[in-house]
C-alpha atoms as a PDB file:
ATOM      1  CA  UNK A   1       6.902   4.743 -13.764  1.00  0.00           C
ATOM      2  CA  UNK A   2       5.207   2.814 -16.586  1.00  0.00           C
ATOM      3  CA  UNK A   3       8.233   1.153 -16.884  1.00  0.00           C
ATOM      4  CA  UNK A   4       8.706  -0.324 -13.672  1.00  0.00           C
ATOM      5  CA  UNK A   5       4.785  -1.610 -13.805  1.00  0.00           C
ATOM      6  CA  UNK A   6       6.146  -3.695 -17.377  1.00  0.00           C
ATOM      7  CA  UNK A   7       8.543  -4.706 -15.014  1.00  0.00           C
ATOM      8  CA  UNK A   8       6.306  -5.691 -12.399  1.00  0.00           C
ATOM      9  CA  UNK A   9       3.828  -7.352 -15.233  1.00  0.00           C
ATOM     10  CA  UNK A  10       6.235  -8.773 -16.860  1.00  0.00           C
ATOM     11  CA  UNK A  11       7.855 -10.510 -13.954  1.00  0.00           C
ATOM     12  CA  UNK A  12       4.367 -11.741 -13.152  1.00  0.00           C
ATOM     13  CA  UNK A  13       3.660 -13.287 -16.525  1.00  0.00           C
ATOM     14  CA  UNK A  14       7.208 -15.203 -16.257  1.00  0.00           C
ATOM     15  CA  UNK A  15       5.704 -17.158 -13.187  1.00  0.00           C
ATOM     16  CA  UNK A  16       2.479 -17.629 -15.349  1.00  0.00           C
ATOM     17  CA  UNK A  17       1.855 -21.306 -14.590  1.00  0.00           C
ATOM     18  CA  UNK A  18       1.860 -21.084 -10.923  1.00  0.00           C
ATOM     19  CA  UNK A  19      -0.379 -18.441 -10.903  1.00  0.00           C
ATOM     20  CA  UNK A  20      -2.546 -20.420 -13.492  1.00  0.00           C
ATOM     21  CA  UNK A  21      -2.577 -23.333 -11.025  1.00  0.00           C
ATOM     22  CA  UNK A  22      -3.762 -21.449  -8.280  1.00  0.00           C
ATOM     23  CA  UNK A  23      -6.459 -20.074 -10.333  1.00  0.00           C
ATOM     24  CA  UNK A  24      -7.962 -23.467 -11.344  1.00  0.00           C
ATOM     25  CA  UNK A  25      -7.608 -24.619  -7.924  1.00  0.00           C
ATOM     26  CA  UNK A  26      -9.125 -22.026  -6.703  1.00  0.00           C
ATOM     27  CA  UNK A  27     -12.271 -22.101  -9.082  1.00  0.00           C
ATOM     28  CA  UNK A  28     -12.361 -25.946  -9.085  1.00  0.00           C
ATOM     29  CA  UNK A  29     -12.713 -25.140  -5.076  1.00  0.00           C
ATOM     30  CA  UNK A  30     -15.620 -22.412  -5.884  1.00  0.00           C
ATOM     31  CA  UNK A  31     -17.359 -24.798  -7.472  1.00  0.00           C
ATOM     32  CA  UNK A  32     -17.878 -27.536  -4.610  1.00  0.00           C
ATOM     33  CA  UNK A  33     -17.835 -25.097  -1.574  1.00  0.00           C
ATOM     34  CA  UNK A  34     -19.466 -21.062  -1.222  1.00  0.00           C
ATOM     35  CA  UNK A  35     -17.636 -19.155  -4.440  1.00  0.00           C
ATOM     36  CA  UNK A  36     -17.305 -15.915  -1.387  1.00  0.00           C
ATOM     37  CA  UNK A  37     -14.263 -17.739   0.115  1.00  0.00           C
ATOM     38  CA  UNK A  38     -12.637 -18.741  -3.025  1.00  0.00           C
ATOM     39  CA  UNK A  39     -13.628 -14.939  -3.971  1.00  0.00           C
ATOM     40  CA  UNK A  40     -11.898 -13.264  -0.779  1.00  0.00           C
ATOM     41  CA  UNK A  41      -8.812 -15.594  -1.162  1.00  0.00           C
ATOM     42  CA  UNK A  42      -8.611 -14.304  -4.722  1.00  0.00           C
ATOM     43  CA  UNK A  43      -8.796 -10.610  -3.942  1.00  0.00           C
ATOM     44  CA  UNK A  44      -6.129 -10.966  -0.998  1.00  0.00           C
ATOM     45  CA  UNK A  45      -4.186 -13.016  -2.645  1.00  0.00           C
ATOM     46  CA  UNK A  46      -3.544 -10.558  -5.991  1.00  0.00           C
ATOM     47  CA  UNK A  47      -2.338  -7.661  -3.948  1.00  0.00           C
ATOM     48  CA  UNK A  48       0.095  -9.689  -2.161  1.00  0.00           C
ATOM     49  CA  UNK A  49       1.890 -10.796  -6.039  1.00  0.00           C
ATOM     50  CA  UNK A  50       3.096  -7.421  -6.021  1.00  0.00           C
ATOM     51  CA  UNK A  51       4.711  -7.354  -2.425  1.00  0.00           C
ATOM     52  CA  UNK A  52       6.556 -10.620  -3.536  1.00  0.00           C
ATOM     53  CA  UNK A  53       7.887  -8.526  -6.540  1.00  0.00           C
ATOM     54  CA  UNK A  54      10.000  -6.388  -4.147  1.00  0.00           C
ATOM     55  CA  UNK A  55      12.040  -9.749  -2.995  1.00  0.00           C
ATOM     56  CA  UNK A  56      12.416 -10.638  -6.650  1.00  0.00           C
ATOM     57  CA  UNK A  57      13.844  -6.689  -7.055  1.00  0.00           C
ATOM     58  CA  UNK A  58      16.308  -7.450  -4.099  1.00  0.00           C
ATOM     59  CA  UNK A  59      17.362 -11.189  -5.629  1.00  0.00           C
ATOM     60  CA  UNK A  60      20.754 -11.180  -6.885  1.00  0.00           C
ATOM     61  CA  UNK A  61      21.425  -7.501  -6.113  1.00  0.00           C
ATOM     62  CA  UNK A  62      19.040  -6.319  -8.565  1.00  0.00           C
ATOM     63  CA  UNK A  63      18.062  -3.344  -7.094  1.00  0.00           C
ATOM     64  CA  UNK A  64      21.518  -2.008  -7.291  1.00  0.00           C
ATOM     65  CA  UNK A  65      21.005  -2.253 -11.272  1.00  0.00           C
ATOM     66  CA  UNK A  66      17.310  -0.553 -10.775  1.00  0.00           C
ATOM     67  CA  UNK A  67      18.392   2.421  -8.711  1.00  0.00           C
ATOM     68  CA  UNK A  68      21.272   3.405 -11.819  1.00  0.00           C
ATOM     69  CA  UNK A  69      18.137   3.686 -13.990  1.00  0.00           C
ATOM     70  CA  UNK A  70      15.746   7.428 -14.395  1.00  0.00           C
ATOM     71  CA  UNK A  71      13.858   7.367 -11.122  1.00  0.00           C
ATOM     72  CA  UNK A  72      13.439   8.138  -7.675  1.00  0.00           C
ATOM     73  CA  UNK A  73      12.745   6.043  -4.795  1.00  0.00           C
ATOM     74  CA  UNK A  74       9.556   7.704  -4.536  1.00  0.00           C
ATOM     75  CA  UNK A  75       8.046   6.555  -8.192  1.00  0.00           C
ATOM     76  CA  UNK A  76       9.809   2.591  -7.325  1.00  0.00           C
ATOM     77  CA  UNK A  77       7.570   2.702  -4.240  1.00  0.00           C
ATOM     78  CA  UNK A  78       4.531   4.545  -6.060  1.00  0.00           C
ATOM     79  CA  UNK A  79       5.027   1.830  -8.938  1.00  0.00           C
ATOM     80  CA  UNK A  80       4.774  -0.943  -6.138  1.00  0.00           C
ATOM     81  CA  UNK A  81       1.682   0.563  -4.921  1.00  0.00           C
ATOM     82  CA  UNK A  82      -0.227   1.250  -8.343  1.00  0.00           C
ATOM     83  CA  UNK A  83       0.633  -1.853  -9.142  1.00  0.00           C
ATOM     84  CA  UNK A  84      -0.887  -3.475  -6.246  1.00  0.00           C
ATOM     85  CA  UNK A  85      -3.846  -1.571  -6.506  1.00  0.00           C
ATOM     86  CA  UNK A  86      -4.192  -2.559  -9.818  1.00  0.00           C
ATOM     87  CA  UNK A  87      -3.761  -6.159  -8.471  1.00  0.00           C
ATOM     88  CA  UNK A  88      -5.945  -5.481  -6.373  1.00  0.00           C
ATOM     89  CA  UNK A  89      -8.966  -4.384  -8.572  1.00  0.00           C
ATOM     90  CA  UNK A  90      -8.007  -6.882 -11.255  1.00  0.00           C
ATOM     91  CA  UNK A  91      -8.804  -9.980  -8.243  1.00  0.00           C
ATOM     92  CA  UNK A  92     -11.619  -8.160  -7.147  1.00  0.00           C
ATOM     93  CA  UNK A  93     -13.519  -8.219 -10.359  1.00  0.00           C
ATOM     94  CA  UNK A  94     -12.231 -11.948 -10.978  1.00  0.00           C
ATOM     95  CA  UNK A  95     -13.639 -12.838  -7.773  1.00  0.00           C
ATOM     96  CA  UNK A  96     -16.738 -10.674  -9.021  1.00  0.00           C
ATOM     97  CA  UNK A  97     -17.698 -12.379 -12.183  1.00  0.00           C
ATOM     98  CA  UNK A  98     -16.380 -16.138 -10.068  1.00  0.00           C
ATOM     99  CA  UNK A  99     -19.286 -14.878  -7.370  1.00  0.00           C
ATOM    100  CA  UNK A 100     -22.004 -14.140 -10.322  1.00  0.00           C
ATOM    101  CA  UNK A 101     -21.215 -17.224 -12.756  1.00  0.00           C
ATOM    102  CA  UNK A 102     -21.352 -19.636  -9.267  1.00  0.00           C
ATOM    103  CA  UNK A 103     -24.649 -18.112  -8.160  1.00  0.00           C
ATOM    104  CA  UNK A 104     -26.544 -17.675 -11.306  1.00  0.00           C
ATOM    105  CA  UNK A 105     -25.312 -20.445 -13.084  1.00  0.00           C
ATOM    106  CA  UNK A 106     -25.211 -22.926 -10.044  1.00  0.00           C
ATOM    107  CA  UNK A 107     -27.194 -22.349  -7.503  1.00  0.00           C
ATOM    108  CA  UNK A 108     -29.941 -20.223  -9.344  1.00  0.00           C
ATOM    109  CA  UNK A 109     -30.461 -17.024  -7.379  1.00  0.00           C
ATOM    110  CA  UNK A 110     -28.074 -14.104  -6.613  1.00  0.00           C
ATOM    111  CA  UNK A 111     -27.969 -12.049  -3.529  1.00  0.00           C
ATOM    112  CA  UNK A 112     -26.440  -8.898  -4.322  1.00  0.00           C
ATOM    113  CA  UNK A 113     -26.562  -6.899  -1.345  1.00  0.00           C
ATOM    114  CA  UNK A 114     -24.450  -9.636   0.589  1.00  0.00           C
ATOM    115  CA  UNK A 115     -22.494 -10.205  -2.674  1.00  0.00           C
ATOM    116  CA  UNK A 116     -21.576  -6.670  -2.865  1.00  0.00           C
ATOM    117  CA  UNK A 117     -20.804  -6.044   1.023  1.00  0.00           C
ATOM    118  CA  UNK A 118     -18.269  -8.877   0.736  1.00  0.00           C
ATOM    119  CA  UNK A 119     -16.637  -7.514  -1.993  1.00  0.00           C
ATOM    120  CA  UNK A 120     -15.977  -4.602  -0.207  1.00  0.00           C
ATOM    121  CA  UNK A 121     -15.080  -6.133   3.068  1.00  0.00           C
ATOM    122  CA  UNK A 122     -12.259  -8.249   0.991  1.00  0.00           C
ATOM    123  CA  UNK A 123     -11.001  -5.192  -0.801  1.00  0.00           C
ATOM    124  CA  UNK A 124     -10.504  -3.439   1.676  1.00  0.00           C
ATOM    125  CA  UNK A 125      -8.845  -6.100   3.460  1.00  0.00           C
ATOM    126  CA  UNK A 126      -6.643  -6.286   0.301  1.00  0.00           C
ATOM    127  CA  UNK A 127      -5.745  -2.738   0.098  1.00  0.00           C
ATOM    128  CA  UNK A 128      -4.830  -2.859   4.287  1.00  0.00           C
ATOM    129  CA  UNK A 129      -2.367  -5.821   3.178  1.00  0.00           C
END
């Protein structure tokens, strides 16, 4: 299993400057307009890197290769959905700190009842998807 989540990262780090990209979009965009879109994008958005690791698994008949290899269908699709958990938390508490540095820093004050109830709503929105 931790082998197919190197996989996963790994796979993920080789597409490194589109993901970097979005991210600066995406905070440049926090920065002009209310940081709890940009936030929610950001925590849908991770989870859904790991379903578009499946397609690159099925490119070029890879997952004939992966099935030869030590593991059961079961751990692949318990790898796919650790590691979009782990996506998952990993946007969340991007989107966290985005929501905290935006409020304090920007606009001075910090409502963390309604900061906290979004990030909930958005992950478990994320975890749905």
């Amino acid at each position: 299993m931790k082998g197919l989540l190197v996989k996963d990262l790994r796979l993920l780090c080789s597409q490194s400057r589109f993901y970097v990209i979005l991210l600066l979009v995406l905070i440049l965009a926090g920065t002009s307009t209310d940081a709890t879109f940009v936030a929610g994008y950001i925590s849908i958005i991770f989870p859904m890197f790991a379903v578009s690791t499946i397609s690159y698994d099925e490119y070029d008949n890879g997952n004939a290769f992966l099935f030869t290899l030590p593991f059961s269908r079961k751990e692949y699709v318990l790898s796919k959905y650790l590691f979009g958990l782990l996506l998952c938390l990993f946007g969340t508490l991007l989107s966290t700190i985005l929501i905290v540095v935006q409020n304090v820093f920007i606009l001075g004050s910090l409502d963390l009842e309604a900061m906290i109830s979004s990030q909930i709503g958005t992950m478990v929105s994320s975890v749905l998807i």
